[in-house]
Protein backbone atom coordinates (compact mmCIF):
# COMPACT_ATOMS: atom_id res chain seq x y z
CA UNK A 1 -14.15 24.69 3.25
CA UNK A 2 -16.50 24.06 0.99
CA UNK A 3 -16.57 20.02 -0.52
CA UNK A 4 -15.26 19.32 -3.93
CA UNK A 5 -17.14 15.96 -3.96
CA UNK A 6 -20.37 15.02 -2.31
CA UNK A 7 -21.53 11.10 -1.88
CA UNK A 8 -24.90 10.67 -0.52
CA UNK A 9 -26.61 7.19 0.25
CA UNK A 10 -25.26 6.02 -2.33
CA UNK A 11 -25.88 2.38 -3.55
CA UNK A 12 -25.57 0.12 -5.95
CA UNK A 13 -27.18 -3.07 -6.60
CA UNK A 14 -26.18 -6.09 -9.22
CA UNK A 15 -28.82 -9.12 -10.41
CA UNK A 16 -26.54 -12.43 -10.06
CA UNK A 17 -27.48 -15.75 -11.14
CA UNK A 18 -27.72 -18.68 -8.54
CA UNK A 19 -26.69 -22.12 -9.07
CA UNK A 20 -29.20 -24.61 -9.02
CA UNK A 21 -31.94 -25.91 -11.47
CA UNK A 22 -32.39 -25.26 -15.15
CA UNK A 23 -31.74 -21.71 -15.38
CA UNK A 24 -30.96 -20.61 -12.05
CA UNK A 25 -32.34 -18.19 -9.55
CA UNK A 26 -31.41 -14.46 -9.47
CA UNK A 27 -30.58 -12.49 -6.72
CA UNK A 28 -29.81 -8.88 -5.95
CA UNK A 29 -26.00 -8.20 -4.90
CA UNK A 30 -25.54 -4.40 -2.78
CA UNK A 31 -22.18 -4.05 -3.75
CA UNK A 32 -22.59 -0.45 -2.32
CA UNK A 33 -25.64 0.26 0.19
CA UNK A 34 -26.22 3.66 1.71
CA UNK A 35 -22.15 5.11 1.39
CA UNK A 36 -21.78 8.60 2.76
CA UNK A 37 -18.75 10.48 2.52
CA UNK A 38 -17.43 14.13 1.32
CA UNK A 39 -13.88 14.67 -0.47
CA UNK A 40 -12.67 18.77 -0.08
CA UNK A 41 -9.97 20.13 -2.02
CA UNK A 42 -6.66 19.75 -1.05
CA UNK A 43 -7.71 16.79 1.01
CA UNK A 44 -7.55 12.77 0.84
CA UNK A 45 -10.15 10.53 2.22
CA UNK A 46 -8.64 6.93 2.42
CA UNK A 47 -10.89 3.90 1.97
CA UNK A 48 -10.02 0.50 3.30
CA UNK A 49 -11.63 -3.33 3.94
CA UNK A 50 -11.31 -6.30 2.89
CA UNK A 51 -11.78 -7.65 -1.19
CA UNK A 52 -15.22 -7.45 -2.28
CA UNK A 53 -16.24 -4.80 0.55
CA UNK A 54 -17.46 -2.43 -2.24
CA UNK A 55 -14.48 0.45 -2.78
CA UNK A 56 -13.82 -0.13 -6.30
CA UNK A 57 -17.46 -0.43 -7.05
CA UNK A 58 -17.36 3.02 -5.41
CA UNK A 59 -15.05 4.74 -6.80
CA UNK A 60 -16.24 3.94 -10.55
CA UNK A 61 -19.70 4.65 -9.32
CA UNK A 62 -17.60 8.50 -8.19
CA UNK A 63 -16.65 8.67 -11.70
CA UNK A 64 -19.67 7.94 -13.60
CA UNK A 65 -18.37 4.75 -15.09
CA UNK A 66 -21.29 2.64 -13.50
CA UNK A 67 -24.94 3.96 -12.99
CA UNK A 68 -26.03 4.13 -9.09
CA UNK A 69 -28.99 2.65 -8.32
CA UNK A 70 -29.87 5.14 -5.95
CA UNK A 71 -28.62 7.83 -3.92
CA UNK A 72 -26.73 11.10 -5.11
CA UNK A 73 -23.19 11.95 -6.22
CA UNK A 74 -22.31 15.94 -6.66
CA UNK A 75 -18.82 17.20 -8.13
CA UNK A 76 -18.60 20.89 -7.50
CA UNK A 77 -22.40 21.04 -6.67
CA UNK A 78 -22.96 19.75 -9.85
CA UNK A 79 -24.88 16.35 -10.12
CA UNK A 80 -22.64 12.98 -11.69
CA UNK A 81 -24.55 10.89 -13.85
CA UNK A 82 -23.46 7.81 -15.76
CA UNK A 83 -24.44 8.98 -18.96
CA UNK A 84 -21.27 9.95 -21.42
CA UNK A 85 -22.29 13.27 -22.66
CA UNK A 86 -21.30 16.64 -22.86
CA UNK A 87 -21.85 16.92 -19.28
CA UNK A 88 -20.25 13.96 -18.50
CA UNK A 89 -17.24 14.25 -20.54
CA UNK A 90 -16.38 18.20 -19.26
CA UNK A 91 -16.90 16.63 -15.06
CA UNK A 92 -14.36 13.69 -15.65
CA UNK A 93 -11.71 16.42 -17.14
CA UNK A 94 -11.99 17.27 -13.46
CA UNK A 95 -11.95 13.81 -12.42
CA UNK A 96 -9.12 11.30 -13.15
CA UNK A 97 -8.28 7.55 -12.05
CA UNK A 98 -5.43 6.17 -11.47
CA UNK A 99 -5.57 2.61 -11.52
CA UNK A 100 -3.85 -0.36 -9.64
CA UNK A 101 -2.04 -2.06 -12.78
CA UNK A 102 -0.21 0.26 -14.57
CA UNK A 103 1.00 -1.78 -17.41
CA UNK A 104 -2.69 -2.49 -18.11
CA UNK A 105 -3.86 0.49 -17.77
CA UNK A 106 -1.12 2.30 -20.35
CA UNK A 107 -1.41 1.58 -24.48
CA UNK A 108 1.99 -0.86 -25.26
CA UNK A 109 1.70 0.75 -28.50
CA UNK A 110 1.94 4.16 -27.69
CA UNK A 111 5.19 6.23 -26.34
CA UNK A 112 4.74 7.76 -22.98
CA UNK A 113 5.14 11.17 -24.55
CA UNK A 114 2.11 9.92 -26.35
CA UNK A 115 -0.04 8.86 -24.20
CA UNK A 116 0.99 11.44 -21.56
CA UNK A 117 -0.42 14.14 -24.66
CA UNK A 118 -3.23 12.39 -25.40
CA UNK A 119 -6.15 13.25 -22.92
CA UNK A 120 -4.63 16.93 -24.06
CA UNK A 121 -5.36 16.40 -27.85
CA UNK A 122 -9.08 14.69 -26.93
CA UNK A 123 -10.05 17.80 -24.88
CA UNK A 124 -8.54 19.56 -26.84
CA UNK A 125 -6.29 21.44 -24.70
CA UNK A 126 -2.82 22.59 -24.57
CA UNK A 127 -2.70 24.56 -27.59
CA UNK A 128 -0.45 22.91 -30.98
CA UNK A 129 1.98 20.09 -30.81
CA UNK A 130 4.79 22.22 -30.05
CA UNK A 131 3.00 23.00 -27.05
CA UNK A 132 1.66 20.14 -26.27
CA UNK A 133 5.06 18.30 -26.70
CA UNK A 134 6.33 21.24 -24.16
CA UNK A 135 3.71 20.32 -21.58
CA UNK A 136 4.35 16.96 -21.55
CA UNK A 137 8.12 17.63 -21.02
CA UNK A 138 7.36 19.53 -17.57
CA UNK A 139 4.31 16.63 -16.79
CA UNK A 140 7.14 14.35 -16.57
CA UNK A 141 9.50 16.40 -15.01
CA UNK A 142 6.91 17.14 -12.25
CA UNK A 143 6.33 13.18 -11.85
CA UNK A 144 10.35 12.36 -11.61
CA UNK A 145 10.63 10.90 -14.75
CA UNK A 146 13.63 11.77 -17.24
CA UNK A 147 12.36 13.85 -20.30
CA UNK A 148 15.00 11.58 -22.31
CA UNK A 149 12.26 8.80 -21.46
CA UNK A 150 9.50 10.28 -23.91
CA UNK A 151 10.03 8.16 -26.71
CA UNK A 152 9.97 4.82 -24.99
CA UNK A 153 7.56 2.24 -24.28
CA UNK A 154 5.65 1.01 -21.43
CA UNK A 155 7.62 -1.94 -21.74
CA UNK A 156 10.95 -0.78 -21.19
CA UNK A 157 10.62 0.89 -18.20
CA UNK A 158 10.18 -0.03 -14.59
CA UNK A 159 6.89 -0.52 -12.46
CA UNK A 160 7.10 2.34 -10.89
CA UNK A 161 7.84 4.89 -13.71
CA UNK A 162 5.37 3.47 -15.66
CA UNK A 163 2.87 4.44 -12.59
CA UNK A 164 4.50 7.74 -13.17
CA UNK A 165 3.35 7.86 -16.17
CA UNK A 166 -0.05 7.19 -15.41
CA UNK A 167 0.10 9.81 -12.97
CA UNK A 168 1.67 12.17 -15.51
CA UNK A 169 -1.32 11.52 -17.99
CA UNK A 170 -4.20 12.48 -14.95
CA UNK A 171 -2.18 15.18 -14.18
CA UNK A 172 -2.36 16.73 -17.72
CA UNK A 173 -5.85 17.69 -17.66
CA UNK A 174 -5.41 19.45 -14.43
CA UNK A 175 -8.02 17.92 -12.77
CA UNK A 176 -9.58 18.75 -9.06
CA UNK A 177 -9.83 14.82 -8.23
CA UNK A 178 -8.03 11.89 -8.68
CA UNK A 179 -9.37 8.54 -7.85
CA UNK A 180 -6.43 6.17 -6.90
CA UNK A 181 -8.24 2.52 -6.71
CA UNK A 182 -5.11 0.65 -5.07
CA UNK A 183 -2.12 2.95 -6.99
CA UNK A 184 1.19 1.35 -4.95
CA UNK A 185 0.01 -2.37 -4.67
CA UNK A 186 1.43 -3.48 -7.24
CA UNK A 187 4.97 -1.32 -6.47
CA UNK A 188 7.99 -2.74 -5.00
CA UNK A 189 8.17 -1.29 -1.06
CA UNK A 190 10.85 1.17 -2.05
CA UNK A 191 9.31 2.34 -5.32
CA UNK A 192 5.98 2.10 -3.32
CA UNK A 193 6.90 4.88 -0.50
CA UNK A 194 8.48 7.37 -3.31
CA UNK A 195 5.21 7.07 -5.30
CA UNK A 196 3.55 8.10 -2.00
CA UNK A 197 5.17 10.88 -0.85
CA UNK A 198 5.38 11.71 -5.02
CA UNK A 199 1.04 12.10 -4.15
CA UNK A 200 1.66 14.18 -1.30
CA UNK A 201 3.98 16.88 -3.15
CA UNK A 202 1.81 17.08 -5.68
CA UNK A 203 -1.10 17.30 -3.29
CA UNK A 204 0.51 20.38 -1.66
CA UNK A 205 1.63 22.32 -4.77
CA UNK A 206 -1.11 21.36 -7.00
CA UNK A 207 -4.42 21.57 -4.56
CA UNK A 208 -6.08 18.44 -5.72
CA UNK A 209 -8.07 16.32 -3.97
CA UNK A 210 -7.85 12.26 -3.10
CA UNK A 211 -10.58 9.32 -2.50
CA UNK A 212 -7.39 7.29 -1.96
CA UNK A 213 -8.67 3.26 -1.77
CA UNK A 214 -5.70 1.02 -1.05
CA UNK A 215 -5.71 -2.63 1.65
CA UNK A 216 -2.38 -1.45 2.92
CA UNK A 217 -3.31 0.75 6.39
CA UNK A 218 0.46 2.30 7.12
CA UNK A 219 -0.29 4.17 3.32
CA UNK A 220 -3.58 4.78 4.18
CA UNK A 221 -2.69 6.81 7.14
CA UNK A 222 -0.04 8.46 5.68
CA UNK A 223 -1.81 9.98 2.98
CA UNK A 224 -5.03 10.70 4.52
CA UNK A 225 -6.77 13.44 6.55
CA UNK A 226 -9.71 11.71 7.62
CA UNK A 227 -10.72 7.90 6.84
CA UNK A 228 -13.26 5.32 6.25
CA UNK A 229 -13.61 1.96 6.75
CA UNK A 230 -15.44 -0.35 4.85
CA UNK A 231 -17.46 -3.93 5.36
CA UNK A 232 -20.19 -5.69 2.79
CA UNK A 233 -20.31 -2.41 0.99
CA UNK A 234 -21.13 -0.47 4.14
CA UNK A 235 -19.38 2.07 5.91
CA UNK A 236 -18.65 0.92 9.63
CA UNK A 237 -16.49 4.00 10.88
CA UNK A 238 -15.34 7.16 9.69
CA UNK A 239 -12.76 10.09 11.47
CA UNK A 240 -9.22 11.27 11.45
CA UNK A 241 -6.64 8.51 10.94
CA UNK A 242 -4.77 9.35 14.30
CA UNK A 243 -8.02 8.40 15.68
CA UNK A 244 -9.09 5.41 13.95
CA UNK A 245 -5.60 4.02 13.88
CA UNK A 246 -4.47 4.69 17.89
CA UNK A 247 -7.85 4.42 19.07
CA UNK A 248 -10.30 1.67 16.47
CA UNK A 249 -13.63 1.62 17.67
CA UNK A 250 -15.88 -0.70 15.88
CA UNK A 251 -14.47 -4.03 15.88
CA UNK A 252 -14.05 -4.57 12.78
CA UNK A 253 -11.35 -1.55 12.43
CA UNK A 254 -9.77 -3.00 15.67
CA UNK A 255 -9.27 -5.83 13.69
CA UNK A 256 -7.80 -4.69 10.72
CA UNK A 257 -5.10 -2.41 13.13
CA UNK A 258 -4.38 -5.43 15.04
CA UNK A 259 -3.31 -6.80 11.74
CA UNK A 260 -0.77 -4.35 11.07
CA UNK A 261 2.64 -5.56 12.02
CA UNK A 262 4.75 -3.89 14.27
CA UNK A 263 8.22 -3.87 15.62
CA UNK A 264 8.86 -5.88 18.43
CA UNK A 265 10.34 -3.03 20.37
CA UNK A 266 7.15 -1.68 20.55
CA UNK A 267 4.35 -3.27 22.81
CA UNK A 268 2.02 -5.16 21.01
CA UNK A 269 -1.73 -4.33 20.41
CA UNK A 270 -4.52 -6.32 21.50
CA UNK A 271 -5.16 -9.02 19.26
CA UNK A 272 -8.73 -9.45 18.11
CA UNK A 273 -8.84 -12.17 15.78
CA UNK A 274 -12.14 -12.88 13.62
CA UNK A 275 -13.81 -16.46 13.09
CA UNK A 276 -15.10 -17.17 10.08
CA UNK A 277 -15.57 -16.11 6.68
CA UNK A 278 -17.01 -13.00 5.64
CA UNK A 279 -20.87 -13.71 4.23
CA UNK A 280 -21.91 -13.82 1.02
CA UNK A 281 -22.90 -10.33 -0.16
CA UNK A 282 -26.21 -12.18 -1.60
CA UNK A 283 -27.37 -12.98 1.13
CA UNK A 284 -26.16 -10.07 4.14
CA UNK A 285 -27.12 -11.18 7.66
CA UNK A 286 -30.32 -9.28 9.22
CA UNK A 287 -28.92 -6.23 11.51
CA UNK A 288 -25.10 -5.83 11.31
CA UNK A 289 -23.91 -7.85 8.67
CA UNK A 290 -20.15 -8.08 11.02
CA UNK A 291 -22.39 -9.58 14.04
CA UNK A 292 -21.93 -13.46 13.07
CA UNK A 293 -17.61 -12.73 13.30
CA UNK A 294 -18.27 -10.33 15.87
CA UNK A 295 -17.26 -11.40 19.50
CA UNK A 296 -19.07 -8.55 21.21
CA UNK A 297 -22.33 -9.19 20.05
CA UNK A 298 -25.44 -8.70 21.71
CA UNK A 299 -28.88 -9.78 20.48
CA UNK A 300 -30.07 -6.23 18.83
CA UNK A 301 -27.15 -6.50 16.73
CA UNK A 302 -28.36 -9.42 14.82
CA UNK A 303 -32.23 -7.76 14.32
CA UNK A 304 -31.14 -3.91 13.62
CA UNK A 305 -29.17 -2.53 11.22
CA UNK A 306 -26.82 -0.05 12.82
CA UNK A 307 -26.56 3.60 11.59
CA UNK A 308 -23.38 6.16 12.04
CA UNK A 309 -23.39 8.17 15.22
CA UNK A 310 -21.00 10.87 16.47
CA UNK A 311 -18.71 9.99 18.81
CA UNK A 312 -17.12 12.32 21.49
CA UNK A 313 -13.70 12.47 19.25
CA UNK A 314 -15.25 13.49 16.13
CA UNK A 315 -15.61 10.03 14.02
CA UNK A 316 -18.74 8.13 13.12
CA UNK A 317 -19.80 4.87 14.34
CA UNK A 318 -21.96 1.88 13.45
CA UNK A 319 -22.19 -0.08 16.09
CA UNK A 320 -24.87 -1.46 18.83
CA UNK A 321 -22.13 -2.22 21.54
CA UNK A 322 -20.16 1.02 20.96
CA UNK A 323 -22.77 3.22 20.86
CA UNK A 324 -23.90 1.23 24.01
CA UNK A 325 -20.48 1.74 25.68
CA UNK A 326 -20.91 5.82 24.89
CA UNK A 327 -24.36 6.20 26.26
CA UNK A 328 -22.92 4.64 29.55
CA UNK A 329 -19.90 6.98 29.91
CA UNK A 330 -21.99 10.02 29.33
């Protein structure tokens, strides 16, 4: 199958300002540094870590929204760039977000039948307003959402229509991506399961693809066919979700599973639990940047940078002591 989107080494750096003397000092932030990943059609790559481990900065970096600093993003073979032209504007008609705050992200001034119509009208798609007004209708029919809705606000419906909405509104461009940057966090836990299994319908009927970024693991391995985990804008590990989730590797993923709470009925996980804070993305540790909360470090781990190897299950791996551990059971 071939890939609908193609991230290579992709990276991103920002110039921050330092406290200290008259002006400050400036320093170079890798929000991103060296992400590798493919998205095919029909398929959802989930990305998780921590806050500040880079996965919003990717996913607008997916779209276009932000330049790269280097490294290469291709949408149908086609290269993204950051510039808004012609280009530009016809990839991200193939391309849609759907953001974490849905109130924010929708116009308070605007119905939903308007705004639902609206990418439509700037593409210029869907034919006349009969039409248009017709399209919308089945949008929101295919999204759950009463057609007797269309002339209300934002404002006087619930959380999770209005993310309904929002999903209605990608969906009427008939794009080949969506980007969901955190969709259900901000969704009750009931309204937050039927907008998930709302994804996977249309996922199955419609063909479209997911880089699906959210903190919360159970949706992450719901939704996704393979996943990776992120750390300081790095990937750490990358496979099937059955895998990473029954079987974590890197330490860091074992850590984030062992988070997960489960029933008591069930026997509990090993606990790994990490010391200290995460480090300032300014200044990244030499070698692994997880090594200083790490408690299977070794000494190469704090002088080289690990790199993603194969494992014998089919995920990738950066890390000394695992890579260690498979050398010595082969």
């Amino acid at each position: 199958m071939t890939a609908l989107l193609e991230v290579a080494d992709l990276t991103r750096a920002f110039t921050v300002r330092l406290p200290g003397g008259l002006f400050g000092r400036t320093a170079a932030l890798k929000a991103v540094d060296g992400v590798s990943f493919e998205v095919k059609a029909g398929r959802t790559l989930g990305v998780v870590g921590e806050s500040g481990c880079g996965k919003s900065t990717t996913a607008k970096l997916v779209l276009g929204m932000i330049p790269a600093t280097s490294g290469s993003i291709r949408f149908e073979g086609q290269a993204v760039g950051s510039v808004h032209n012609g280009t530009w504007r016809a990839q991200r008609r193939q391309m849609q977000m759907i953001y974490q705050d849905p109130l924010a992200a929708l116009d308070r001034r605007l119905t939903l039948a308007e705004q639902i119509g609206e990418p439509m009208a700037i593409h210029g798609l869907g034919g006349a307003k009969a039409e248009r007004r017709e399209k919308v209708r089945e949008l929101m029919d295919a999204v759950g959402l009463r057609t007797d809705m269309a002339e209300r606000y934002p404002h006087e419906i619930s959380g999770g229509q209005r993310q309904r909405v929002v999903i209605a509104r990608a969906l009427s461009l008939e794009p080949k991506l969506l980007v969901c940057d955190e969709p259900v966090s901000a969704l009750d836990v009931s309204i937050a399961a039927q907008v998930v299994n709302l994804f996977q319908d249309l996922q199955e009927r419609l063909g479209v693809g997911y880089l699906f970024i959210s903190h919360d693991l159970k949706v992450v391995r719901q939704v996704s066919h393979e996943v990776a985990v992120m750390y300081l804008g790095r990937i750490v590990e990358r496979g099937a979700p059955d895998v990473l989730f029954h079987r974590p590797a890197h330490p860091y993923t074992r850590a984030l599973v062992a988070a997960v709470p489960t029933p008591k009925r069930r026997k509990q996980r090993e606990r790994l639990i990490l010391t200290g804070d995460p480090p300032s993305p300014v200044d990244v540790p030499r070698g692994c940047a997880f090594h200083p909360r790490c408690p299977f470090a070794i000494k190469v781990c704090g002088e080289v940078t690990p790199q993603l190897q194969p494992g014998d299950d089919g995920r990738l791996v950066a890390c000394h002591v695992v890579h260690g551990e498979m050398k010595a059971a082969a």
